[in-house]
Protein backbone atom coordinates (compact mmCIF):
# COMPACT_ATOMS: atom_id res chain seq x y z
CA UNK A 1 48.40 66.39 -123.71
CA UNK A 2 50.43 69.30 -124.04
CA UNK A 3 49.52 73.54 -124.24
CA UNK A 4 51.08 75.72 -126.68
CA UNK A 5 51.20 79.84 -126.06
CA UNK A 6 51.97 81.97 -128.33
CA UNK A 7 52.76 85.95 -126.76
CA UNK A 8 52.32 88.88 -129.17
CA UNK A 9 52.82 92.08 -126.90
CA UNK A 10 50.28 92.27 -124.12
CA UNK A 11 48.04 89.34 -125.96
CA UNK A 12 48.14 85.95 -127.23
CA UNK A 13 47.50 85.44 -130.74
CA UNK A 14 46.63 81.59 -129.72
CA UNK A 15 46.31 78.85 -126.96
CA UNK A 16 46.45 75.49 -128.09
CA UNK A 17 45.76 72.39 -126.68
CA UNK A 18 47.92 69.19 -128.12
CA UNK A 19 46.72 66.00 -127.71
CA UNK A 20 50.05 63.63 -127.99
CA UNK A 21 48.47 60.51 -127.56
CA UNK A 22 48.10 58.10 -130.89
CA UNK A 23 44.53 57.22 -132.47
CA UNK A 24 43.49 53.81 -131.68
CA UNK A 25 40.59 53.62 -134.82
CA UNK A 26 38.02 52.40 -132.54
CA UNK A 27 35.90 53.36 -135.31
CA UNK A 28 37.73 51.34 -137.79
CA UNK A 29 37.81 48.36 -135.87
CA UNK A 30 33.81 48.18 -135.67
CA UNK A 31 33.06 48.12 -139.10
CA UNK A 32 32.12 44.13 -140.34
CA UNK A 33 31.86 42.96 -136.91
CA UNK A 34 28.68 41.63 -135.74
CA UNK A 35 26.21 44.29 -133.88
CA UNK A 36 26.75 42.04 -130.18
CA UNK A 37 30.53 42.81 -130.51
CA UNK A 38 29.82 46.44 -130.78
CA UNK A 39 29.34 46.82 -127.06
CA UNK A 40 32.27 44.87 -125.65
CA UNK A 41 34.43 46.87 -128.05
CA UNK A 42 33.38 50.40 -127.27
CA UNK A 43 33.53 50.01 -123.76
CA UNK A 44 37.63 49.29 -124.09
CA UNK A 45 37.80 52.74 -125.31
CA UNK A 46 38.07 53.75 -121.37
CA UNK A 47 38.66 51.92 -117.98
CA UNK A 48 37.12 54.88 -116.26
CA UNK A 49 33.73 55.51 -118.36
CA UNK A 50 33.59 51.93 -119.73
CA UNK A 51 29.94 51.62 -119.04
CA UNK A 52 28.74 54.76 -120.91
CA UNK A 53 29.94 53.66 -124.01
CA UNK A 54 28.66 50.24 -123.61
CA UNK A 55 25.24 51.53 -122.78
CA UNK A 56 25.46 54.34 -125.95
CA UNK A 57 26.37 51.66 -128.30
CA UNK A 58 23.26 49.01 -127.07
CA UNK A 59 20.78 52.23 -127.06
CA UNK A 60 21.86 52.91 -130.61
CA UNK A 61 21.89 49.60 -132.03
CA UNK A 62 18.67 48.96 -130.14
CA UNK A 63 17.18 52.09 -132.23
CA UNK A 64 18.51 50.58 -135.50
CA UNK A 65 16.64 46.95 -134.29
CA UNK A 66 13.93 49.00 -133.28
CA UNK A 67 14.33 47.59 -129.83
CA UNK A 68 11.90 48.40 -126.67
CA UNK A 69 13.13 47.60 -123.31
CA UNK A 70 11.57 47.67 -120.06
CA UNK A 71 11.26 49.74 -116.93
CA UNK A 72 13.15 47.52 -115.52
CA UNK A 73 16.07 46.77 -117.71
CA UNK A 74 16.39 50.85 -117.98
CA UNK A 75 16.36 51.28 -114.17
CA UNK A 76 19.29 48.82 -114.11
CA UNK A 77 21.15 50.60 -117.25
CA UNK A 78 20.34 54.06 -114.60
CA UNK A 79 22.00 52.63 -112.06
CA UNK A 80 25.02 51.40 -114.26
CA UNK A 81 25.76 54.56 -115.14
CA UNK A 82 25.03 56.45 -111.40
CA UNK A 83 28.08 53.92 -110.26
CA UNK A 84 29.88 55.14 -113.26
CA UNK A 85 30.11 58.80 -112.61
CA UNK A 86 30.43 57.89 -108.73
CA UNK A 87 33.58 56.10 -109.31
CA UNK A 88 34.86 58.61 -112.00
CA UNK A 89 34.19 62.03 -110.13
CA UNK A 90 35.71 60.19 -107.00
CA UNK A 91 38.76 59.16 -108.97
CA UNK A 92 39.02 63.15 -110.47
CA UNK A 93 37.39 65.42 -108.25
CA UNK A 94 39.34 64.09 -105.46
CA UNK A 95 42.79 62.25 -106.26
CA UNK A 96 43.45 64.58 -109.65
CA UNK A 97 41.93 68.04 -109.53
CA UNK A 98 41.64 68.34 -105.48
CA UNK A 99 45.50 68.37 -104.53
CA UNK A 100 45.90 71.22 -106.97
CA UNK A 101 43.92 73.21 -104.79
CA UNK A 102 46.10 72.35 -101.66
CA UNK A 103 49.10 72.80 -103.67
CA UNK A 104 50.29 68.77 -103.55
CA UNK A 105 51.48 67.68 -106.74
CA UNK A 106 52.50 64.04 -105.53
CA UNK A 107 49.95 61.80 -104.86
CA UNK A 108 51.35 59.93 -102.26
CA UNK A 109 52.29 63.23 -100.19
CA UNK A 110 48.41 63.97 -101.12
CA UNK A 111 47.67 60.19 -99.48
CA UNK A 112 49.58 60.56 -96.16
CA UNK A 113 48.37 64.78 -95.92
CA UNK A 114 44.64 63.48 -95.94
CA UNK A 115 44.18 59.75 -95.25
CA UNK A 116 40.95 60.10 -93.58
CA UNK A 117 39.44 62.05 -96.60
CA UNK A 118 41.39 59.97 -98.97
CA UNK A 119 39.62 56.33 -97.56
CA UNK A 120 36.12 58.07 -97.79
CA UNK A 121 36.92 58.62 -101.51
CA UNK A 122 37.65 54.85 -101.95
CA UNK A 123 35.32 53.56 -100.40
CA UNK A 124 33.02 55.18 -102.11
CA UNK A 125 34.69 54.27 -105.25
CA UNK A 126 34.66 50.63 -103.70
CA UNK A 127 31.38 50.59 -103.41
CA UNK A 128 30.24 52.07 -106.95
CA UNK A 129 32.35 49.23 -108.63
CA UNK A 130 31.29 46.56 -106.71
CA UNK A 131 27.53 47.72 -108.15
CA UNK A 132 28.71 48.15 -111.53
CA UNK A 133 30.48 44.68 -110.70
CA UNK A 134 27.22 43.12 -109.66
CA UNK A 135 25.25 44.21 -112.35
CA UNK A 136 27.06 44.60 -115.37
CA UNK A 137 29.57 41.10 -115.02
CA UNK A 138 32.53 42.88 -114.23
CA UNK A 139 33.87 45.74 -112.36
CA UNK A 140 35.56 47.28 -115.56
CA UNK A 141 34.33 46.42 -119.31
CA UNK A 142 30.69 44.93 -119.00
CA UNK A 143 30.12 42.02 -120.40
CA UNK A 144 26.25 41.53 -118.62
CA UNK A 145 24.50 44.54 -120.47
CA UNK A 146 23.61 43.48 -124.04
CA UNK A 147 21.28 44.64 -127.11
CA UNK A 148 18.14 43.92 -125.38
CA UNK A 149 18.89 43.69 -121.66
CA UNK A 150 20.98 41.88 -119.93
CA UNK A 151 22.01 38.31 -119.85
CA UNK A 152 21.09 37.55 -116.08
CA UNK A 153 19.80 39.18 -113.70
CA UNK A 154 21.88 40.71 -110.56
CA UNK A 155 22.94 38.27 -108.05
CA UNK A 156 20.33 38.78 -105.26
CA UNK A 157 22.75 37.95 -102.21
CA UNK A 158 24.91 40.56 -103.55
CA UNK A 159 22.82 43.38 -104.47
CA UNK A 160 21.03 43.08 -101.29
CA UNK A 161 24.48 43.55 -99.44
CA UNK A 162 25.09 46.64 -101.42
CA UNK A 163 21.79 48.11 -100.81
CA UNK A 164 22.21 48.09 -97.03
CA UNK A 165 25.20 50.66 -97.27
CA UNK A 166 23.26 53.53 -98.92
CA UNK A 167 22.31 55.90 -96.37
CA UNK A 168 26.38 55.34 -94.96
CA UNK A 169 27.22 55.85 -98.46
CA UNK A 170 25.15 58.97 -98.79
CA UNK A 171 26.75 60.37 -95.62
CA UNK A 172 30.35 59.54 -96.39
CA UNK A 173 29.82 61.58 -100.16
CA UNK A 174 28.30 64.15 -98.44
CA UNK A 175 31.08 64.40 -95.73
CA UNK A 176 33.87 64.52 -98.56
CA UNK A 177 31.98 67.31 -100.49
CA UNK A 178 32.11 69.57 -97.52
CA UNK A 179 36.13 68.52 -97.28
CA UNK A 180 36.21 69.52 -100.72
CA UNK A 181 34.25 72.98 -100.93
CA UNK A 182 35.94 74.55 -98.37
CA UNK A 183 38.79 74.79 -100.36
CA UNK A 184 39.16 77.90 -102.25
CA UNK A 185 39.03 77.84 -105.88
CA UNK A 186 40.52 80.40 -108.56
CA UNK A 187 38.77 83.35 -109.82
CA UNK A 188 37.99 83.01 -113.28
CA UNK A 189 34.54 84.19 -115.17
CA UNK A 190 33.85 84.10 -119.08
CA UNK A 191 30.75 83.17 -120.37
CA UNK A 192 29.52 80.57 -122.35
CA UNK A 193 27.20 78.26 -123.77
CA UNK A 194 26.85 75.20 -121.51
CA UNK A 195 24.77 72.02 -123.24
CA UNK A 196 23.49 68.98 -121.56
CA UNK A 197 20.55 66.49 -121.78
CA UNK A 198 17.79 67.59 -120.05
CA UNK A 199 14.10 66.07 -118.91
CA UNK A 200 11.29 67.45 -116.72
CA UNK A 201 11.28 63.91 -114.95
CA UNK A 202 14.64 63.80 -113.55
CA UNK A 203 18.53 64.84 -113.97
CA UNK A 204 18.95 63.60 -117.28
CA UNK A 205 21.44 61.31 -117.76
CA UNK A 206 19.90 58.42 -120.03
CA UNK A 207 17.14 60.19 -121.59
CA UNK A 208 16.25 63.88 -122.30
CA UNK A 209 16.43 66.62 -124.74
CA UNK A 210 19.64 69.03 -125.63
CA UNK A 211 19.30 72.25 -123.85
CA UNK A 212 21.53 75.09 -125.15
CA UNK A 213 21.76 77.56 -122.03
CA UNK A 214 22.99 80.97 -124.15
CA UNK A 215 19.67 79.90 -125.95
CA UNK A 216 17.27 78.69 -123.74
CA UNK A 217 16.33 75.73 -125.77
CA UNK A 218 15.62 72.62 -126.22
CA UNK A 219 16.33 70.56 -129.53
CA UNK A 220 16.10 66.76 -129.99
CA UNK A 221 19.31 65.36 -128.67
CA UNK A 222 20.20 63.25 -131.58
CA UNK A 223 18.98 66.39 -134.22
CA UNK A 224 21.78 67.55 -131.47
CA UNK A 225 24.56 65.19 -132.58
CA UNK A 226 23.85 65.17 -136.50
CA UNK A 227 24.51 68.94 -136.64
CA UNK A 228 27.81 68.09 -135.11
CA UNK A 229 30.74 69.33 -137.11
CA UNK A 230 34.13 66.97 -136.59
CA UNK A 231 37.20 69.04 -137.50
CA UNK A 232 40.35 66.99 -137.81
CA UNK A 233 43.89 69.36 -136.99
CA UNK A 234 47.21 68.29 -138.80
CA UNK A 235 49.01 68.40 -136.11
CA UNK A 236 46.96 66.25 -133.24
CA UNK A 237 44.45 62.73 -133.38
CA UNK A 238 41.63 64.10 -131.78
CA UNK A 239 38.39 65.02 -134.27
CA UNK A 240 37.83 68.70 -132.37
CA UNK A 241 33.35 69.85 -132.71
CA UNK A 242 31.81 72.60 -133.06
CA UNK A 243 27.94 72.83 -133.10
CA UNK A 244 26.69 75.09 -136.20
CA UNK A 245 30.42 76.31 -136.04
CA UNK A 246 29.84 76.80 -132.14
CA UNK A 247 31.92 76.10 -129.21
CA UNK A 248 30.38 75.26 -126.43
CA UNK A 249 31.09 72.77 -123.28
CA UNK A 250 29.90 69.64 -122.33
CA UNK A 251 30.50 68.80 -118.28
CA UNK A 252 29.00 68.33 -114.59
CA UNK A 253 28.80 72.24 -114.41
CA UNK A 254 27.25 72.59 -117.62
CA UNK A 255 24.58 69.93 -116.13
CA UNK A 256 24.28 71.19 -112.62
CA UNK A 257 23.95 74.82 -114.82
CA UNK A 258 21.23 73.80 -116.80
CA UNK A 259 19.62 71.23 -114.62
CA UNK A 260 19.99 72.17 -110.81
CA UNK A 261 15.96 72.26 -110.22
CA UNK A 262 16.62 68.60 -110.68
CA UNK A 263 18.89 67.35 -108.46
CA UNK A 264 18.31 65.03 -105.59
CA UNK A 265 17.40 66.73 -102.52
CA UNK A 266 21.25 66.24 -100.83
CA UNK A 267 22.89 66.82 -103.69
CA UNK A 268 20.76 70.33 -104.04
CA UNK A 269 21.53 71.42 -100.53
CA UNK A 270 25.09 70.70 -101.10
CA UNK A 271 25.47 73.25 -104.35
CA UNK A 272 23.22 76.18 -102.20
CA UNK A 273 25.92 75.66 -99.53
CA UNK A 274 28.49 77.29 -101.84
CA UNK A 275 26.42 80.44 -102.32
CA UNK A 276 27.12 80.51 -106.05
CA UNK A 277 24.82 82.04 -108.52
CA UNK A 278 23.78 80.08 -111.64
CA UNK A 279 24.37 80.08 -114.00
CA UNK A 280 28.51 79.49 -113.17
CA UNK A 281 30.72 80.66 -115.86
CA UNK A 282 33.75 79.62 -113.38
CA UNK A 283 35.26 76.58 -114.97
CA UNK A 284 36.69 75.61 -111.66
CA UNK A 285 33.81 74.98 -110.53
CA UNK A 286 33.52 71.69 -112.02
CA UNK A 287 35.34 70.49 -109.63
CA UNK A 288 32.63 71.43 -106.83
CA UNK A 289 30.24 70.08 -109.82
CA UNK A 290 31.41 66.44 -109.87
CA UNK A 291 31.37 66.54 -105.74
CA UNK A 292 27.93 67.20 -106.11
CA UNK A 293 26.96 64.74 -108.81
CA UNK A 294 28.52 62.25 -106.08
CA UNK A 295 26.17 63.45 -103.40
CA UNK A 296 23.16 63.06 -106.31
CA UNK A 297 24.07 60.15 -108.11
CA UNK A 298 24.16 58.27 -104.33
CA UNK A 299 20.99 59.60 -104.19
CA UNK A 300 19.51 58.18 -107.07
CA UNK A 301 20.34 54.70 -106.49
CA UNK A 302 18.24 54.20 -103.97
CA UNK A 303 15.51 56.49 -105.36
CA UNK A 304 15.83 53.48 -108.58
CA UNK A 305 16.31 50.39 -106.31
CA UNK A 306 12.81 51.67 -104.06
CA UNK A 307 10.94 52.18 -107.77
CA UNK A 308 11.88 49.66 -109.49
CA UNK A 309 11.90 45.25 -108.66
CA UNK A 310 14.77 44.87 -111.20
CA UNK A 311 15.51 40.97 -110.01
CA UNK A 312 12.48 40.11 -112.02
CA UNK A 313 15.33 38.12 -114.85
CA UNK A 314 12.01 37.54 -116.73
CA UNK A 315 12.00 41.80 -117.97
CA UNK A 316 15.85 42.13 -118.13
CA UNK A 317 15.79 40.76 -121.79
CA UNK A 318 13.42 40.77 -124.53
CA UNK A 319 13.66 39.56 -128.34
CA UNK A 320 14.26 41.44 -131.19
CA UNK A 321 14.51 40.74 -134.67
CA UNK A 322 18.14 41.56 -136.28
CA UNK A 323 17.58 42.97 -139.51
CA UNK A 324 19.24 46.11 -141.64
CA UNK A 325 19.05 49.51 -140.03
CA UNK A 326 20.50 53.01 -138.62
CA UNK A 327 20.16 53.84 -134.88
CA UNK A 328 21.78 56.85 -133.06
CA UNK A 329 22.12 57.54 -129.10
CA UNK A 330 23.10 60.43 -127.04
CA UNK A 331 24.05 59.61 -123.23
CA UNK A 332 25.37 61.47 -120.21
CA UNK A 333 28.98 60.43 -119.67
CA UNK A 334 30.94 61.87 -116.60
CA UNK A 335 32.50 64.31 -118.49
CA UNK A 336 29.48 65.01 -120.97
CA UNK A 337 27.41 64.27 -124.05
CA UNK A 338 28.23 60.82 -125.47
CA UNK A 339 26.90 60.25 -128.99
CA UNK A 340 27.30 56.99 -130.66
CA UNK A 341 25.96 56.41 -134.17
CA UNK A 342 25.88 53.06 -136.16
CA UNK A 343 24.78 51.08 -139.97
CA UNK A 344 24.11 47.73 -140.07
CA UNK A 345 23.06 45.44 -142.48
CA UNK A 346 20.22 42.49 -142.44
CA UNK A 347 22.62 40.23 -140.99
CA UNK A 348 24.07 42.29 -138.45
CA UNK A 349 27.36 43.62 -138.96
CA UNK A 350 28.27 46.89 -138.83
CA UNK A 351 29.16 49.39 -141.94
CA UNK A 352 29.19 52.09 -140.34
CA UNK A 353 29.91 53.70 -137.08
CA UNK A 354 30.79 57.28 -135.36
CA UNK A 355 31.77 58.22 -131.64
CA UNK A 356 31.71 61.65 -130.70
CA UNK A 357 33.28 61.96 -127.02
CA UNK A 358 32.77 65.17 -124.23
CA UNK A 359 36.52 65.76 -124.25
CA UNK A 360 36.42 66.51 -128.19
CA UNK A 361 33.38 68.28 -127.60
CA UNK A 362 34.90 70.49 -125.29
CA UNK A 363 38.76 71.27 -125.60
CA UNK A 364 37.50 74.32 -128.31
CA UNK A 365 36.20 76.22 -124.66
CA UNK A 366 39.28 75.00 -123.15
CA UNK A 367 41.31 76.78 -125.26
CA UNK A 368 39.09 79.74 -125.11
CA UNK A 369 39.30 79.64 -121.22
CA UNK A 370 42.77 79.64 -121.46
CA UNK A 371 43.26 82.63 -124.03
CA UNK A 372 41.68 84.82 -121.14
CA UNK A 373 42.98 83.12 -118.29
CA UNK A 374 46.46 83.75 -120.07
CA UNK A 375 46.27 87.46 -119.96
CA UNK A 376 45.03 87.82 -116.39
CA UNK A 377 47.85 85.52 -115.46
CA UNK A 378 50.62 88.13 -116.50
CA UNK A 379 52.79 89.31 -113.86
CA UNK A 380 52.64 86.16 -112.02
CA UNK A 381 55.89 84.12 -111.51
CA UNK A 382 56.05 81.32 -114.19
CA UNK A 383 56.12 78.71 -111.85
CA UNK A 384 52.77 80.00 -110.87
CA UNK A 385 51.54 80.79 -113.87
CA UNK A 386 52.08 76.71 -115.13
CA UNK A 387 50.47 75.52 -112.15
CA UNK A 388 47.38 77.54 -112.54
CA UNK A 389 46.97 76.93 -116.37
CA UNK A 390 47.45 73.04 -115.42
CA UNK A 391 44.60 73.24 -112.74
CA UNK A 392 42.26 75.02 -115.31
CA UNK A 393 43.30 72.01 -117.67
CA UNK A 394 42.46 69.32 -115.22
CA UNK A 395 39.30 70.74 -114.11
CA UNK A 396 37.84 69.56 -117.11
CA UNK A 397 38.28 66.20 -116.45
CA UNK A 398 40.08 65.85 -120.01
CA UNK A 399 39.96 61.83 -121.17
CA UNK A 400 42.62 61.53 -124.16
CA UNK A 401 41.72 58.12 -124.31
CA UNK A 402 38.50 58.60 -125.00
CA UNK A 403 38.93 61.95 -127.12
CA UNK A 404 41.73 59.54 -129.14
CA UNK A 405 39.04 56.33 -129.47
């Protein structure tokens, strides 16, 4: 990824964001493969949010099936993607996005600064794999969580084993976020329109409706995705979206924006301690965000492993009947909405297929944050000047690899 500036006078005529990486036609690939390779493929679009677009893929095929799951085999897809966002804000909030804010760009002189700090973030990290290990097959790229369910059920010994480290878990995120927040984070305000998923039952993550915050609505989250518009720029790979020929952002602040009421009680004391008022039109602050999503995410775990018996193998898989059909599916990733949209035909294989990411959702804002955060950066020395507009980049959480699927 690269940024382009161009100066006229006192203002800039344009910020651009370049995305240098190739397009790998994920897209492509899909089309006359069978629906069950659908899943394994998607998830290689990312080692970090592998499990998001496994699970997107399986809800949307499932829809074109007409597919109904369980309690239990959606509690374990929940707690799939709680490990997910654990071990991907740990891996950003912390080892990317935090050393800009102590002014450490090498990572090893970041390692040896803070090594205490630095083995709470892996273990928790550690420990968020291991789950995603133990339930989806492997640590990275499921190959457990299917169209229907999942192929066997969690290894009891294991899960067990896991289980017993929540409440050290929960202290040793909560420990790190106060590491993190005391830092002091840029100044930076221009408002926008912040959309998540969003449900009355819980922080929505799996499930929920699109809520527009510069509206104050709700809309059916799919109705959300359809009204999408993909704009492809000569000179770049990534398909940039605008919603009704809107920009808006997709991210943990947008969620924690739009959704703090339902948080997890930790995770909610741990946002009030940074006497902020919501909504947050402070990009930075998604830094804070993810730390928080940690804290909530650890949270909900064990709020889904005390609700739910999910060893019961006999409800982690039901039948279905593969036949022609169109299915759609809008998930929470880390970094934001995830849609995934898919044709098949009666004998399974796929004719069509679209993947909308939360980095192509979002790099329109990012641009827009950086037009303004250009101009109040004048005067500054340059060397300054890049290492603020790269902070404001990489507090985002940008995934090329996804945004280039």
């Amino acid at each position: 990824m690269s940024f382009v500036g161009a100066l006229i006078g006192n203002d800039f005529s344009q910020a651009r964001i370049e995305t240098e990486e190739g397009a790998r036609l994920i897209e492509g690939i899909l089309l006359n493969r069978k629906y069950y390779e659908v899943p394994i493929i998607t998830a290689r679009i990312c080692g970090v949010c592998p499990i998001v677009h496994n699970l997107c893929s399986i809800k949307a095929l499932e829809q074109a099936f007409n597919v109904k799951v369980t309690p239990e085999i959606v509690a374990l897809r929940k707690i799939l993607l709680n490990a997910q966002w654990i071990h991907s804000h740990a891996l950003h909030a912390f080892f990317l996005s935090f050393p800009d804010l102590v002014g450490i760009s090498n990572n090893f002189d970041f390692v040896k600064k803070y090594p205490k700090e630095c083995a709470l973030a892996l273990d928790l990290r550690d420990w968020a794999i291991e789950i995603c290990r133990v339930i989806g097959g492997r640590a990275v790229h499921p190959i457990n969580s299917v169209v229907g369910g999942f192929n066997v059920a969690p290894d009891e010994e294991e899960w067990q084993v896991l289980m017993t480290r929540n409440k050290d878990i929960l202290d040793k995120a909560k420990v790190l976020f106060d590491f993190v927040a005391k830092q002091k984070l840029p100044k930076f305000n221009r408002p926008t329109n912040f959309v998540s998923l969003r449900s009355n039952k819980e922080y929505a993550m799996y499930d929920g409706s699109a809520y527009f915050s510069d509206e104050r609505d709700l809309s059916d989250a799919e109705q959300l995705a359809s009204d999408l518009e993909e704009i492809i720029l000569p000179h770049e790979k990534v398909k940039r979206v605008k919603h009704l020929d809107r920009v808006f952002v997709v991210s943990s602040l947008a969620r924690i924006n739009n959704n703090f009421k339902q948080l997890n009680k930790e995770a909610k004391k741990c946002w009030q301690k940074l006497k902020v008022t919501l909504p947050c039109y402070n990009s930075f602050y998604n830094i804070f965000a993810q730390a928080v999503e940690i804290v909530h995410c650890v949270e909900e775990i064990t709020r889904l492993q005390d609700s739910y018996k999910i060893v019961q193998e006999n409800k982690l898989k039901v039948a279905f009947e593969v036949k022609a059909g169109k299915g759609s599916a809008v998930l929470e990733a880390p970094r934001g909405i995830l849609y995934h949209k898919y044709e098949v035909d009666y004998e399974g294989n796929v004719v069509y297929s679209n993947i909308i990411t939360p980095t192509a959702i979002f790099l329109a804002n990012m641009e827009q944050d950086l037009e303004q955060y250009l101009l109040e950066l004048q005067g500054l020395p340059e060397k300054k000047k890049v290492q603020l507009i790269k902070t404001l980049i990489r507090a985002y959480d940008p995934c090329i690899s996804c945004a280039t699927h």
